[in-house]
Protein backbone atom coordinates (compact mmCIF):
# COMPACT_ATOMS: atom_id res chain seq x y z
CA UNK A 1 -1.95 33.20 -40.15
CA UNK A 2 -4.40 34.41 -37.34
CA UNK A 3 -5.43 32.07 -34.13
CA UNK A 4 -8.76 30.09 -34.94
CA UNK A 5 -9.53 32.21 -31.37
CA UNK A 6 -10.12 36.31 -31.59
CA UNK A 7 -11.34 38.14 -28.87
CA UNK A 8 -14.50 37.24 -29.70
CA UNK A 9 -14.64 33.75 -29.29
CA UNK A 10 -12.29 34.14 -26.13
CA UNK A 11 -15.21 36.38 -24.93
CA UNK A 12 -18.16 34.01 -25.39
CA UNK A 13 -15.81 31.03 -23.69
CA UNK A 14 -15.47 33.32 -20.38
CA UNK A 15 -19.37 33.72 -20.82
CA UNK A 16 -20.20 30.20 -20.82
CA UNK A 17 -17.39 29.13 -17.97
CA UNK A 18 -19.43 31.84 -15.89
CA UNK A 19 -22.72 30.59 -16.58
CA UNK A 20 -21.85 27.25 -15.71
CA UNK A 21 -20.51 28.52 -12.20
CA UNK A 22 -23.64 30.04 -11.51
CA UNK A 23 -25.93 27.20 -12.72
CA UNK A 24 -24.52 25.07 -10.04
CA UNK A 25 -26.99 26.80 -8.16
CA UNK A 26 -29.75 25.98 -9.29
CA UNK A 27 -32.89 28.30 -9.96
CA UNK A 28 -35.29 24.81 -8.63
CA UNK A 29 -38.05 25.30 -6.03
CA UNK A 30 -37.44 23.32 -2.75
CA UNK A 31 -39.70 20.89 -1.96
CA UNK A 32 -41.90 19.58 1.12
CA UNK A 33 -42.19 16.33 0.93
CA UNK A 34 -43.94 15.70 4.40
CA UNK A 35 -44.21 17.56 7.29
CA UNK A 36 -47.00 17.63 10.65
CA UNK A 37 -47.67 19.61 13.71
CA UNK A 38 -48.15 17.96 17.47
CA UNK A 39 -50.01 20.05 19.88
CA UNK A 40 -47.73 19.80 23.53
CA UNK A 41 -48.44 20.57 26.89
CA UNK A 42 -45.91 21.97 29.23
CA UNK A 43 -46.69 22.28 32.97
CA UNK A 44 -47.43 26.10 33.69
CA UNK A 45 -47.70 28.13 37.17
CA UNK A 46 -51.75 28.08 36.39
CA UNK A 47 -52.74 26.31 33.54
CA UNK A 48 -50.55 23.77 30.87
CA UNK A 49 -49.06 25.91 28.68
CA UNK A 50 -49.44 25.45 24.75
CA UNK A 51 -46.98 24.59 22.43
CA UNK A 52 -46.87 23.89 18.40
CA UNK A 53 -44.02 21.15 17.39
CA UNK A 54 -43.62 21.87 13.76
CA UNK A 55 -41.68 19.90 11.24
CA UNK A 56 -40.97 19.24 7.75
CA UNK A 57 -39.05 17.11 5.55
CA UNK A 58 -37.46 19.37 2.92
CA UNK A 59 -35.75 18.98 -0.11
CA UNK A 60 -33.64 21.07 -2.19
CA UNK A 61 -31.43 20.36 -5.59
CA UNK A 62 -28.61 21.94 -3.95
CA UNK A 63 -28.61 20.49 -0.49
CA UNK A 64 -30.42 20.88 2.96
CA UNK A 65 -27.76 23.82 3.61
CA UNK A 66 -29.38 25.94 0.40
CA UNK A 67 -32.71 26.41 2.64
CA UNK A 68 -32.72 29.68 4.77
CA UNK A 69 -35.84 30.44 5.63
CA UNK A 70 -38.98 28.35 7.08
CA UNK A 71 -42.29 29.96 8.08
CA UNK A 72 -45.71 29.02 9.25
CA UNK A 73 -48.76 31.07 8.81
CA UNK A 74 -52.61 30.53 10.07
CA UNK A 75 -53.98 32.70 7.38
CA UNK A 76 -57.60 33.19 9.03
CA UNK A 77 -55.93 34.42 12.34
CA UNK A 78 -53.53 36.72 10.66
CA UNK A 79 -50.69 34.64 12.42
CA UNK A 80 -47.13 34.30 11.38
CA UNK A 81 -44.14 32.23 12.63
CA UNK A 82 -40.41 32.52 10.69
CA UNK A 83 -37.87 29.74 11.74
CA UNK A 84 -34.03 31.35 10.21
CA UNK A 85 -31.50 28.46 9.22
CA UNK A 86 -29.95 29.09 11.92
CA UNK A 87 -32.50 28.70 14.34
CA UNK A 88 -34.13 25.45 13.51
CA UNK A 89 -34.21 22.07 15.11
CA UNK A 90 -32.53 19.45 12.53
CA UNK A 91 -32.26 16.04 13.08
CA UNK A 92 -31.79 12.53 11.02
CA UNK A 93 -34.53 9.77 11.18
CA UNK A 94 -33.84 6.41 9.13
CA UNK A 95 -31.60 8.97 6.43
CA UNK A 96 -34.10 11.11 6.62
CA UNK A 97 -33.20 14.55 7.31
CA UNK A 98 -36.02 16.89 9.33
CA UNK A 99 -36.01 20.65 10.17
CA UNK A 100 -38.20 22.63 12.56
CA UNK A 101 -39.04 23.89 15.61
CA UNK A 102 -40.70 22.85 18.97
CA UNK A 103 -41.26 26.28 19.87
CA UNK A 104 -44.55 27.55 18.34
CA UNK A 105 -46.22 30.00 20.69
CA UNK A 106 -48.48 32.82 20.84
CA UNK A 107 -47.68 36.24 23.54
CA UNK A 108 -48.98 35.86 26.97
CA UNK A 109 -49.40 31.82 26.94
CA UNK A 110 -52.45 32.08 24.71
CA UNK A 111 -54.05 29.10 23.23
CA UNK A 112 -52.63 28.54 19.83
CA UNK A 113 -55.00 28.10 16.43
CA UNK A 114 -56.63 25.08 15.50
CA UNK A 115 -57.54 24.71 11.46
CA UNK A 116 -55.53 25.54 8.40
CA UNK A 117 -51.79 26.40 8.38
CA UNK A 118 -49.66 27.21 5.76
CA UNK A 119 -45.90 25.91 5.60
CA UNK A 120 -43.50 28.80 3.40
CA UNK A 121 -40.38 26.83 2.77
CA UNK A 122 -37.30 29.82 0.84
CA UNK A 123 -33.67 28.68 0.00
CA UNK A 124 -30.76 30.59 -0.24
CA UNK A 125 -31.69 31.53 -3.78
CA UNK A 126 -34.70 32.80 -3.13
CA UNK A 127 -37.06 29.94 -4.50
CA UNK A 128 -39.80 28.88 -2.20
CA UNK A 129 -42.53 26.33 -2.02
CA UNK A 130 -45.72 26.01 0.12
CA UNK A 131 -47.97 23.07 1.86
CA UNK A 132 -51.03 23.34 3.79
CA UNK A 133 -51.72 21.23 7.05
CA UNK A 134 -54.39 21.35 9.02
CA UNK A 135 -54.71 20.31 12.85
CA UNK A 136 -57.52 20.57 15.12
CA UNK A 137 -55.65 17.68 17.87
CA UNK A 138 -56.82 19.05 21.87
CA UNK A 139 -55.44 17.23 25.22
CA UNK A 140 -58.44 14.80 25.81
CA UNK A 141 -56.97 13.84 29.42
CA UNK A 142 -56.76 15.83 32.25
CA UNK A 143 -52.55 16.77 32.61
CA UNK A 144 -50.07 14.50 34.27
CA UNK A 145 -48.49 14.64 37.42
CA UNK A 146 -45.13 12.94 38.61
CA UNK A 147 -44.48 12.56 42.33
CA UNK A 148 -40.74 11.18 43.91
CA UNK A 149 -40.33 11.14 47.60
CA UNK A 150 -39.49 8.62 49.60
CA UNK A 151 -37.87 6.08 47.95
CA UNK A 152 -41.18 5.69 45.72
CA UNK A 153 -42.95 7.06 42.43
CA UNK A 154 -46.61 7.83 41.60
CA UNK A 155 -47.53 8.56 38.27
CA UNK A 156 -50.76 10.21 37.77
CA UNK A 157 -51.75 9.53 34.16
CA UNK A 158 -54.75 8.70 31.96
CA UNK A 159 -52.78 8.97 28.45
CA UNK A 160 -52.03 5.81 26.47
CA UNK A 161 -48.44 6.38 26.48
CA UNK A 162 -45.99 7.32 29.52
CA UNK A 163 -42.27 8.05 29.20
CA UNK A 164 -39.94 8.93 31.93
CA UNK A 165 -37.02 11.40 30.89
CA UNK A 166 -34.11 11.51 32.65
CA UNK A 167 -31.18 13.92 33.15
CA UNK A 168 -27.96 14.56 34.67
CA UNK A 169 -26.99 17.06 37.91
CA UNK A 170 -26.15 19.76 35.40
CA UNK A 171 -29.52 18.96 33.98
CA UNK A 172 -28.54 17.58 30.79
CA UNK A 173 -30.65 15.05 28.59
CA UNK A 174 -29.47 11.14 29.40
CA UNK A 175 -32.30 9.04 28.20
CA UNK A 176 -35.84 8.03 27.90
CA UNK A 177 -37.94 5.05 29.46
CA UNK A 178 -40.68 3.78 28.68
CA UNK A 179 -42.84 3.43 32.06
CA UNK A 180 -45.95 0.60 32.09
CA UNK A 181 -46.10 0.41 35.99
CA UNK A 182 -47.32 3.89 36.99
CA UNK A 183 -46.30 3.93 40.96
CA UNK A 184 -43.48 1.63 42.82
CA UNK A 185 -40.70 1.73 44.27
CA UNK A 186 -37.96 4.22 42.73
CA UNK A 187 -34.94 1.03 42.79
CA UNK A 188 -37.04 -0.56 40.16
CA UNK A 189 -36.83 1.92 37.63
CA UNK A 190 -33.16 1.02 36.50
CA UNK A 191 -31.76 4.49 36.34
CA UNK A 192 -28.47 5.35 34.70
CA UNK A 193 -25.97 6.06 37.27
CA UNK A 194 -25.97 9.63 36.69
CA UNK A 195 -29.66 10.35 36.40
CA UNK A 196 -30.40 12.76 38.96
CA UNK A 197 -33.77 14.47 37.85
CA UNK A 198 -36.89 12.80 35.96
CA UNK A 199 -39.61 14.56 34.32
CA UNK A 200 -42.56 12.50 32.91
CA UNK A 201 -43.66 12.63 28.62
CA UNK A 202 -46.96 11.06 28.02
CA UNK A 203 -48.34 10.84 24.40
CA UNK A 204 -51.67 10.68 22.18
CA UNK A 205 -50.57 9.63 19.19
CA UNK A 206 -54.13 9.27 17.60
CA UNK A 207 -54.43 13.25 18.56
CA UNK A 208 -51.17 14.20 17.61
CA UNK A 209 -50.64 15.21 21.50
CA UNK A 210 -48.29 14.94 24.24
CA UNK A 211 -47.64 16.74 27.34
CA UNK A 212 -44.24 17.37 30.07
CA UNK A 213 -44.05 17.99 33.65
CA UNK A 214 -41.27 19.79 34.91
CA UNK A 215 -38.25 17.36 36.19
CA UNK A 216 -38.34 16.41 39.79
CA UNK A 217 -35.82 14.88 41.99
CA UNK A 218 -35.33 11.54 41.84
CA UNK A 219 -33.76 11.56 45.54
């Protein structure tokens, strides 16, 4: 008597075992759920310089590590921006997992587009997705200035929020304060023990701005 399996059957069994390995991956489009863009301000030689914070919150069927590829374009000024995996800022927020960049700039310190963008989001497979955002935010104070000498600070600041950021001798991140007394005396500001530098973060929330100075010694 013959096997109830012939080559045949044998041969659609390896089929299907193979094209269940390769629908793990699935063939969805990611998603973007959310995502915004914050004009900020770093201190320049001349002028503030302009930079695009850019973030999304993405999803994917397979996983955050599917998604290779993230881009931002501003269609009417023929500009493109592509953020690689491997490049990206990512970072958890109440389980929620965000990727992008704080690095958006145009050649030669330019001011960057205001208007439409266009998010691209690819993954791994090849799938992409898109979401439009617009932003037309602008600093509506004049920039901030952060002064240490002498034992004493003076905070020069019209914006609604003021943050000072410390960091270590080898110039390492240590933590942010929130500042609501903008000039005193330096022993009031209860810094960490190995704070040696402060640079000063000041927000507009309402237009999706915020500006840095460049650290300064706190001794």
């Amino acid at each position: 008597m013959k096997s109830g399996f012939g080559k045949l059957q044998i041969f659609v069994l390896v089929v299907c075992a193979l094209a269940s390995v390769f629908s793990s991956c699935s063939r969805a489009k990611p998603e973007i759920t959310y995502g915004f863009i914050e004009l900020v301000y770093y201190e320049g030689d001349t002028k503030p310089l302009e930079r695009f914070s850019f973030f999304i919150i993405p999803n994917d069927e397979d996983g955050i590590e599917n998604l290779g590829e993230l881009y931002l374009y501003h269609d009417r000024e023929q500009l493109r921006w592509h953020i690689k995996s491997e490049d990206w800022v990512s970072y958890a927020q109440d389980e929620t997992i965000w990727i992008g960049t704080r690095s958006i700039a145009i050649q030669d310190n330019e001011s960057l587009p205001r208007g439409q963008f266009r998010a691209v989001l690819v993954n791994k497979g090849g799938e992409s997705t898109e979401r439009n955002f617009s932003f037309d935010g602008n600093m509506r104070f004049p920039f901030p200035t952060l002064d240490i000498s002498g034992g004493r600070y003076i905070i020069d600041s019209r914006w609604p929020n003021n943050h000072l950021i410390y960091y270590d001798a080898e110039g390492n991140y240590i933590s942010t304060a929130t500042v609501r007394v903008l000039s005193g005396a330096v022993g009031t500001l209860n810094l960490p023990t190995s704070a040696r530098t402060a640079a000063l973060w000041v927000e507009d929330s309402e237009y999706s701005c915020s500006a840095f100075t460049n650290a300064v010694p706190l001794r």
